[in-house]
Protein backbone atom coordinates (compact mmCIF):
# COMPACT_ATOMS: atom_id res chain seq x y z
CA UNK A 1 5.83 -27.98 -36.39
CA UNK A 2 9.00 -28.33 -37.97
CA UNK A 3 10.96 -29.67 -35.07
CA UNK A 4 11.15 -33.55 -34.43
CA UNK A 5 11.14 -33.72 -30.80
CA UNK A 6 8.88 -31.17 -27.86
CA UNK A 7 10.60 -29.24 -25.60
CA UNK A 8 9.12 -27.12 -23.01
CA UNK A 9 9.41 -23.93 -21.52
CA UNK A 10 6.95 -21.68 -19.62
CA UNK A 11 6.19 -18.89 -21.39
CA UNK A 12 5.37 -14.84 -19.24
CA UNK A 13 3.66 -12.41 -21.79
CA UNK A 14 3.97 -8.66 -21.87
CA UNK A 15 1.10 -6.01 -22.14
CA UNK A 16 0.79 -3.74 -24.93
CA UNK A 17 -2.64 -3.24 -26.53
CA UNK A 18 -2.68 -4.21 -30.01
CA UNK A 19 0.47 -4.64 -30.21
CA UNK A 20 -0.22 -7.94 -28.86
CA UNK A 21 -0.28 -9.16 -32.23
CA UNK A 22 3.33 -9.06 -32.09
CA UNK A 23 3.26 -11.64 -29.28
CA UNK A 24 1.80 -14.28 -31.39
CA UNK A 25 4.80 -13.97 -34.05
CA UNK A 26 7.14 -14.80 -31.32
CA UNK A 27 5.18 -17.62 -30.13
CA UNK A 28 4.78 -19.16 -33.98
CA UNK A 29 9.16 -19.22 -33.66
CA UNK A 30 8.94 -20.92 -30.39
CA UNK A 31 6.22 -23.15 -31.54
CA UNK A 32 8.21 -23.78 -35.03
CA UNK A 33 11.02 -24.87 -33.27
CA UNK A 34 9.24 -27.14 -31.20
CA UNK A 35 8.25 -25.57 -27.88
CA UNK A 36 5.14 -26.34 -25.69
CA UNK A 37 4.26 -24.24 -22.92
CA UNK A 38 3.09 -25.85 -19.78
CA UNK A 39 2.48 -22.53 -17.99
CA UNK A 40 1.73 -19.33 -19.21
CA UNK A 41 1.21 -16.08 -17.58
CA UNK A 42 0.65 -12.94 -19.18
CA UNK A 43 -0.93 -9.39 -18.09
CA UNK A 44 -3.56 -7.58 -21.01
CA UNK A 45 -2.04 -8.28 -23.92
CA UNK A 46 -0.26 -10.82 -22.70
CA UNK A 47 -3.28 -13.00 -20.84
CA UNK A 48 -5.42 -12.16 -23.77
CA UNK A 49 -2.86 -14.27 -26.18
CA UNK A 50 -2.15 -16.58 -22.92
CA UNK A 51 -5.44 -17.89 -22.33
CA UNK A 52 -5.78 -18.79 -25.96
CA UNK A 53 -2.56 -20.29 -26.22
CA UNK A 54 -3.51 -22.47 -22.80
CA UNK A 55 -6.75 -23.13 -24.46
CA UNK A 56 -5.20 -24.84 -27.69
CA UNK A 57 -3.20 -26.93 -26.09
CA UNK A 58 -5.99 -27.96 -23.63
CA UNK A 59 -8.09 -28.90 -26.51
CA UNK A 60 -5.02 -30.76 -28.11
CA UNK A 61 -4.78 -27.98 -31.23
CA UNK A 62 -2.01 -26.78 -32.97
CA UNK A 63 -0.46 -23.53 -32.02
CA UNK A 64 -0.78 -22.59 -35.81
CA UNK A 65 -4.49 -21.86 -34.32
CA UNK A 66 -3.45 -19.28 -32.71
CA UNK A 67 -3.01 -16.55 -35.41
CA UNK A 68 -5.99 -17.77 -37.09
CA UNK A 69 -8.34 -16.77 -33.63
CA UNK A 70 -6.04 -13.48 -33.30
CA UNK A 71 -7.00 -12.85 -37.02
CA UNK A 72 -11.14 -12.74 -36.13
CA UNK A 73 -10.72 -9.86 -33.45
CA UNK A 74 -12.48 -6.62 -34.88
CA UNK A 75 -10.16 -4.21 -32.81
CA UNK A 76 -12.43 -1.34 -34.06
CA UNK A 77 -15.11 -3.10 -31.51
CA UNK A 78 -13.12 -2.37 -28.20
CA UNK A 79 -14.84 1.15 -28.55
CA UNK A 80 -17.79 -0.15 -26.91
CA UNK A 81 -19.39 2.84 -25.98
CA UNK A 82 -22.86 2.63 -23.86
CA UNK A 83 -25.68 4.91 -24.64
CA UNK A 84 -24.54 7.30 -22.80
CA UNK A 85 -21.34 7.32 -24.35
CA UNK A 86 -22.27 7.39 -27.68
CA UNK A 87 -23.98 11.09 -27.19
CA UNK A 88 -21.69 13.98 -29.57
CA UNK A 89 -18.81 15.30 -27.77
CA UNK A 90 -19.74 14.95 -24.63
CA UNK A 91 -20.41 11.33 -24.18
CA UNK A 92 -17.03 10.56 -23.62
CA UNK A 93 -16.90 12.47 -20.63
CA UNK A 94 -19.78 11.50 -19.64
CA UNK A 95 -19.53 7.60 -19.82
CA UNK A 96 -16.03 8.15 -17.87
CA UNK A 97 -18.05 10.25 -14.94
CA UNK A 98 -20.35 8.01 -14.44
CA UNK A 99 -18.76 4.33 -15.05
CA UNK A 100 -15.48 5.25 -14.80
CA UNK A 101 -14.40 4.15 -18.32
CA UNK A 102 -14.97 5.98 -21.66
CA UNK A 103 -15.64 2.00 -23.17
CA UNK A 104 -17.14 -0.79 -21.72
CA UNK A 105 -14.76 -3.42 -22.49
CA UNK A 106 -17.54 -6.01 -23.13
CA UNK A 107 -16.60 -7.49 -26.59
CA UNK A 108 -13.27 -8.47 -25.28
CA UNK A 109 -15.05 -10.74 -22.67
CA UNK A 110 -17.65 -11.66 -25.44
CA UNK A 111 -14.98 -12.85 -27.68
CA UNK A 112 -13.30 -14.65 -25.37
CA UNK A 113 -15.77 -16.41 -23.96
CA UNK A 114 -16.97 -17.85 -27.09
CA UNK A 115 -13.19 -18.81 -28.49
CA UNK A 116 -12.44 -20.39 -25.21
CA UNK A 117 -15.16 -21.93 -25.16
CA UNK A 118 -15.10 -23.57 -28.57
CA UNK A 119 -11.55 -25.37 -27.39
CA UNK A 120 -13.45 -26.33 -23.83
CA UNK A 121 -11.99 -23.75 -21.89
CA UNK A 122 -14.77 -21.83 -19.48
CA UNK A 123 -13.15 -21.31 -16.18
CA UNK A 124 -9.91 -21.72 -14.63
CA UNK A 125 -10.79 -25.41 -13.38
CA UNK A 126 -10.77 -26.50 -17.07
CA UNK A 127 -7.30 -25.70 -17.00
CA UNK A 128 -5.58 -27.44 -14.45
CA UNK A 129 -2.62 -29.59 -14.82
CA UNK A 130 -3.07 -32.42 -12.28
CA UNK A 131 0.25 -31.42 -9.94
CA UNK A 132 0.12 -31.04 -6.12
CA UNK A 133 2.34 -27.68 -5.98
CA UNK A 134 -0.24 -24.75 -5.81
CA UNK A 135 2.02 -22.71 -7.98
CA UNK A 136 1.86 -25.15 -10.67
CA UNK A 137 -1.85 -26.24 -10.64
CA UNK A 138 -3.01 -24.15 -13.29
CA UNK A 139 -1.91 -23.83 -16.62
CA UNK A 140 -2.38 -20.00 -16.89
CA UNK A 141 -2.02 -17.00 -14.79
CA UNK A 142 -3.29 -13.57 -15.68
CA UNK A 143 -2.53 -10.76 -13.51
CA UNK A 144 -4.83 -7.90 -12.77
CA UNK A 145 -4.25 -4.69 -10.39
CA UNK A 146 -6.92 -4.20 -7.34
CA UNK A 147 -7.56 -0.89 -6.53
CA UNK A 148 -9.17 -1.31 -3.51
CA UNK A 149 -6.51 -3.39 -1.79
CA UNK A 150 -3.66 -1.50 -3.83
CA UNK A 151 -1.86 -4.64 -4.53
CA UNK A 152 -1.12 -7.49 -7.64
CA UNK A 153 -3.96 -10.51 -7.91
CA UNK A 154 -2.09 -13.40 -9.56
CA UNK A 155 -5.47 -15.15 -11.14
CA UNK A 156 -6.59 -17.99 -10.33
CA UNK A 157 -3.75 -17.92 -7.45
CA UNK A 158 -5.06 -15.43 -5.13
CA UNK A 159 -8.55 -15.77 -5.83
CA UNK A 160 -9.35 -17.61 -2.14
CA UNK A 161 -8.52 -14.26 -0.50
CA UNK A 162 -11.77 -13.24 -2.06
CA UNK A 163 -13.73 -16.04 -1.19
CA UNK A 164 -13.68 -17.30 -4.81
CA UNK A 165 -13.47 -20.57 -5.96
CA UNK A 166 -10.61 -20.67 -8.56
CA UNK A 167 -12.21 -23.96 -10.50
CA UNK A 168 -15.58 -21.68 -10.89
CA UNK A 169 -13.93 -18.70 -11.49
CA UNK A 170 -13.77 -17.76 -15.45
CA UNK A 171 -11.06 -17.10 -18.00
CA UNK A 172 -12.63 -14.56 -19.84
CA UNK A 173 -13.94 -12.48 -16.98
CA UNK A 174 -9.73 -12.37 -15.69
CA UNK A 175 -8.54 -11.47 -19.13
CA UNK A 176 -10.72 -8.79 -19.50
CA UNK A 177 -9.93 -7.65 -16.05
CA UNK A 178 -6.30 -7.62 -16.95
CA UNK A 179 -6.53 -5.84 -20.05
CA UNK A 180 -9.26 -2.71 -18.69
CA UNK A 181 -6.71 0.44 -18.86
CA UNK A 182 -7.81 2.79 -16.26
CA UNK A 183 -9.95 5.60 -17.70
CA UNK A 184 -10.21 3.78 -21.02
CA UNK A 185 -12.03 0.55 -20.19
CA UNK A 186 -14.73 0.49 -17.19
CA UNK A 187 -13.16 -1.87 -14.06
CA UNK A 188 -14.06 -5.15 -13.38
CA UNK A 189 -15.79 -5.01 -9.95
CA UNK A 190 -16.02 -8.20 -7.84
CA UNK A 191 -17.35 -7.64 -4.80
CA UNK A 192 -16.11 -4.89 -3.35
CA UNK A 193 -13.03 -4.96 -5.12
CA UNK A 194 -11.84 -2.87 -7.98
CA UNK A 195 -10.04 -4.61 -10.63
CA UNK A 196 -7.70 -2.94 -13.76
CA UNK A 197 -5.18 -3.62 -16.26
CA UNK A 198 -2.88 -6.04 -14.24
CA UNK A 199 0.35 -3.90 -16.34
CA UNK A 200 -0.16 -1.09 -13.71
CA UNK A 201 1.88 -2.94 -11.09
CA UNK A 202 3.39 -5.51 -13.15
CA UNK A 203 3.04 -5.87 -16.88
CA UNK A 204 6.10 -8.07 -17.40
CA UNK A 205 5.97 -10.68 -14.39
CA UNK A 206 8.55 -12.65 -15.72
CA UNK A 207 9.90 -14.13 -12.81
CA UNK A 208 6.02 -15.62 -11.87
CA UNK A 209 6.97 -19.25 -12.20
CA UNK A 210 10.84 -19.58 -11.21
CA UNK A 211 11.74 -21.87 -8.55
CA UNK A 212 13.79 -20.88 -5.44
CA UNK A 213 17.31 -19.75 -6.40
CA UNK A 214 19.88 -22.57 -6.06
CA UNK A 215 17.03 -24.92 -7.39
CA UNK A 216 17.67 -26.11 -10.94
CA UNK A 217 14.37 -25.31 -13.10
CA UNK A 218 13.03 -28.69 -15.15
CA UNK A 219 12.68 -25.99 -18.32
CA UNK A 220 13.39 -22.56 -19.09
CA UNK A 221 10.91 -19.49 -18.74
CA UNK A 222 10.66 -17.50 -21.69
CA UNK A 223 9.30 -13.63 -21.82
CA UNK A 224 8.46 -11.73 -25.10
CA UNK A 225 7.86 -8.01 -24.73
CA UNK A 226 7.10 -5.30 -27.19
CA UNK A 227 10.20 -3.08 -27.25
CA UNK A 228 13.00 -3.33 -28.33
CA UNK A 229 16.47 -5.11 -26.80
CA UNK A 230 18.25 -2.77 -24.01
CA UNK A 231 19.99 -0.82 -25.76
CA UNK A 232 18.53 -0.53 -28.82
CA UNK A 233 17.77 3.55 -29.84
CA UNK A 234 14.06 4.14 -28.44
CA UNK A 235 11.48 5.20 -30.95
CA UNK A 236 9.98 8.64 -30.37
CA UNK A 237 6.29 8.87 -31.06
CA UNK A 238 3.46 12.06 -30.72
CA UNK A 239 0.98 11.52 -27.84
CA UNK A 240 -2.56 13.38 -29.08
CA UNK A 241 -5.28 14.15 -27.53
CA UNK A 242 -6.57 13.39 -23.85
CA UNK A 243 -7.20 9.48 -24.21
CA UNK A 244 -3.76 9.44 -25.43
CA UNK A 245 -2.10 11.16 -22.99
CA UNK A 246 -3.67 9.47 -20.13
CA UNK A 247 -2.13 6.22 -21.96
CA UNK A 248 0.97 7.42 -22.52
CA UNK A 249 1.14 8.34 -19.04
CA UNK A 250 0.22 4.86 -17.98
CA UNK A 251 2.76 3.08 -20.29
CA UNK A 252 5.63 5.57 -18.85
CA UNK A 253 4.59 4.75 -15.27
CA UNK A 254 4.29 0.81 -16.18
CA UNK A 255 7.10 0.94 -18.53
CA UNK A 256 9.69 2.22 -15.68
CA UNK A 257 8.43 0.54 -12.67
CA UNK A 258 10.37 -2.66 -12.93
CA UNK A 259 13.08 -1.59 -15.52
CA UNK A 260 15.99 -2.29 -13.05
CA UNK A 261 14.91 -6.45 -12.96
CA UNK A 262 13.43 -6.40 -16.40
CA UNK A 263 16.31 -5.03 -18.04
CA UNK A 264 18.88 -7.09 -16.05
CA UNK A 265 21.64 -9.30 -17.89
CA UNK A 266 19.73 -12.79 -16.67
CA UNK A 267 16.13 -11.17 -17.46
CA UNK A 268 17.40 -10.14 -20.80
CA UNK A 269 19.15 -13.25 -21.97
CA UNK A 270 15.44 -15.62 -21.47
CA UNK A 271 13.38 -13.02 -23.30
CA UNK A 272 12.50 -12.25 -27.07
CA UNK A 273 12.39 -8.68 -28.04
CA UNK A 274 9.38 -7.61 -30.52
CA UNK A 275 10.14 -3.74 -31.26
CA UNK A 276 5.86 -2.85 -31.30
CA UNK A 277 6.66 0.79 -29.50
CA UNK A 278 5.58 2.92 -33.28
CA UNK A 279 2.31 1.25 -33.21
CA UNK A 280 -0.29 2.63 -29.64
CA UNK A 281 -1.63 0.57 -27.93
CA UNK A 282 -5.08 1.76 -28.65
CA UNK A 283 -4.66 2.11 -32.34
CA UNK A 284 -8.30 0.25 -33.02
CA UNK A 285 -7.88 1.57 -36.27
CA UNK A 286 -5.06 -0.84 -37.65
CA UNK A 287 -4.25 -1.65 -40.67
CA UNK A 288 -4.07 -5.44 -42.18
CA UNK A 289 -0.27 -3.89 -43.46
CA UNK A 290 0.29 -2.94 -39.50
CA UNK A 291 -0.64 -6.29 -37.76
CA UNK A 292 1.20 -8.22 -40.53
CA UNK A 293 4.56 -6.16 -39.51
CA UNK A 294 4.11 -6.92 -36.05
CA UNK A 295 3.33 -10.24 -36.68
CA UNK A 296 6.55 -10.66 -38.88
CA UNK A 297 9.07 -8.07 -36.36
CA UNK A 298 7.54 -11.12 -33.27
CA UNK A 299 8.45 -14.17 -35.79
CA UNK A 300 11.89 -12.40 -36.54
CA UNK A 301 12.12 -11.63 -33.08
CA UNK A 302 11.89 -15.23 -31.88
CA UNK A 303 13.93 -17.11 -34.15
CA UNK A 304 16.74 -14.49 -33.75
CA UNK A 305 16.37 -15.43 -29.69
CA UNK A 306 16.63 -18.85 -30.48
CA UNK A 307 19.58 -18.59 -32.24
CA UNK A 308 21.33 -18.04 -29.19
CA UNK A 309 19.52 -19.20 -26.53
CA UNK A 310 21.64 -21.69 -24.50
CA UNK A 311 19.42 -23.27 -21.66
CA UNK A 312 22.52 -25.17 -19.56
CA UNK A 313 24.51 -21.62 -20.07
CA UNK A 314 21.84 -19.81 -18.82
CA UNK A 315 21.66 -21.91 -15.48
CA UNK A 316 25.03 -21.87 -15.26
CA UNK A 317 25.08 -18.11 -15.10
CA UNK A 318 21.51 -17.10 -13.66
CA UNK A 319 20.67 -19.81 -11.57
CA UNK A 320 22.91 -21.95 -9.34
């Protein structure tokens, strides 16, 4: 860390897939600069780089750790197919029919589990911060979608309302929750509840940790997500195949849903754009040369928002 005195700021992490790797670009330009993050929130992408970057600070690590633990994932294992899945041609199908996901969406959990783990991070309890405010107890908060109840679960927050202990429940079980695409990745099920990717309802909860309007924040809340600045000219890709158009259908729908808040002047101004949108978000097949550009376009994307980030402006304007 280059910077000679820490600074916070909560940090709210898009979804995207792979492109996730983009994320942890713009956090090494926060982190370079000398930010900490005493909150973070993030939805699949986003809580799977959240929970790590809670866990390294929980451990006391550098955030230089975190590209190193991004750098072990073997993307090509999130096709976890089960037996039954693995049959020619029609085991697709098949796996989807009868588990309701083409992959299992086990490794993800595995691989959490053990890098949390290694930095003493197993359930949400290992992660609290010691203040009184339930909005604030927790370090991180990963959203997920529930099917059954058709609603948002803000994990660990609303995890009483199914008679689950939040200190008991764990971190790796949420992220992978947050980060099962419907169709793609089987659901989480806990109890009679249906959990999916938490970016079907809201995959850019930015606003998760401000404090009432006409309530001056202690720090700023920063966003990354994996697009390009309003305004920018969008980038037109092909969608193939099924799988992919079932994903591309998703992103549109998740994408659009919020785009009138998201894209707002005082939404805008706190986040760091990471143009990811050429790369899917199920590209398990990417390139070293591919994750090193999204890497870089998240570390160019970062220090170009800090160059004109101005935190006293920005309540002036946004909040009082």
């Amino acid at each position: 860390m280059s910077a000679t005195s820490t600074l916070n700021a909560d940090l709210v992490l898009e979804g995207g897939g792979v492109r996730g790797i983009g994320l942890v670009g713009a956090v090494a330009a926060l982190d370079e600069a000398g930010y900490r993050f005493p909150r973070v929130a993030g939805s699949s992408a986003g809580a799977v780089v959240g929970c790590l970057i809670a866990a390294l600070q929980h451990a006391g690590e550098p955030l230089s750790g975190l590209e190193d633990i991004v750098k072990t994932i073997d993307y090509r294992r999130f096709r976890d197919t089960s037996r039954l899945g693995g049959l020619p041609v029609i085991g697709g199908l098949l796996a989807l029919l009868t588990t309701d996901g083409v992959y299992e969406g086990a490794y993800l959990e595995r691989f959490l589990t053990g890098a949390l783990g290694d930095l003493g991070v197993r359930t949400f309890g290992d992660l609290r911060t010691g203040e009184t405010d339930p909005t604030y107890q927790w370090s991180l908060v990963v959203t997920t979608s529930d099917l059954s109840r058709q609603g948002l679960v803000r994990i660990p927050w609303d995890l009483p309302t199914y008679d689950l202990d939040p200190d008991e429940f764990p971190v790796a079980k949420a992220v992978r929750a947050s980060s099962a695409i419907p169709f793609f990745f089987q659901p989480v099920h806990v109890g009679k509840a249906t959990w999916v990717d938490g970016g079907l309802l809201s995959n850019f909860p930015v606003a998760l940790f401000d404090r009432p309007v006409g309530t001056p924040p202690r720090w700023p809340t920063f966003g990354v997500r994996l697009r390009s600045k309003p305004g920018a000219s969008p980038i037109t890709h092909r969608v193939r195949g099924p799988l992919g158009l079932g994903i591309a259908t998703i992103e549109t729908l998740v994408n659009d849903q919020d785009g009138a808040y998201v894209d707002g002047a005082c939404t805008v101004v706190r986040t760091v754009f990471v143009p990811a949108t050429s790369v899917s978000a199920i590209d398990f097949g990417l390139t070293k040369e591919q994750s090193q550009a999204l890497y870089d376009a998240g570390l160019a994307g970062g220090r170009g928002f800090l160059g004109s980030w101005d935190f006293e402006a920005y309540v002036r304007q946004c909040r009082s």
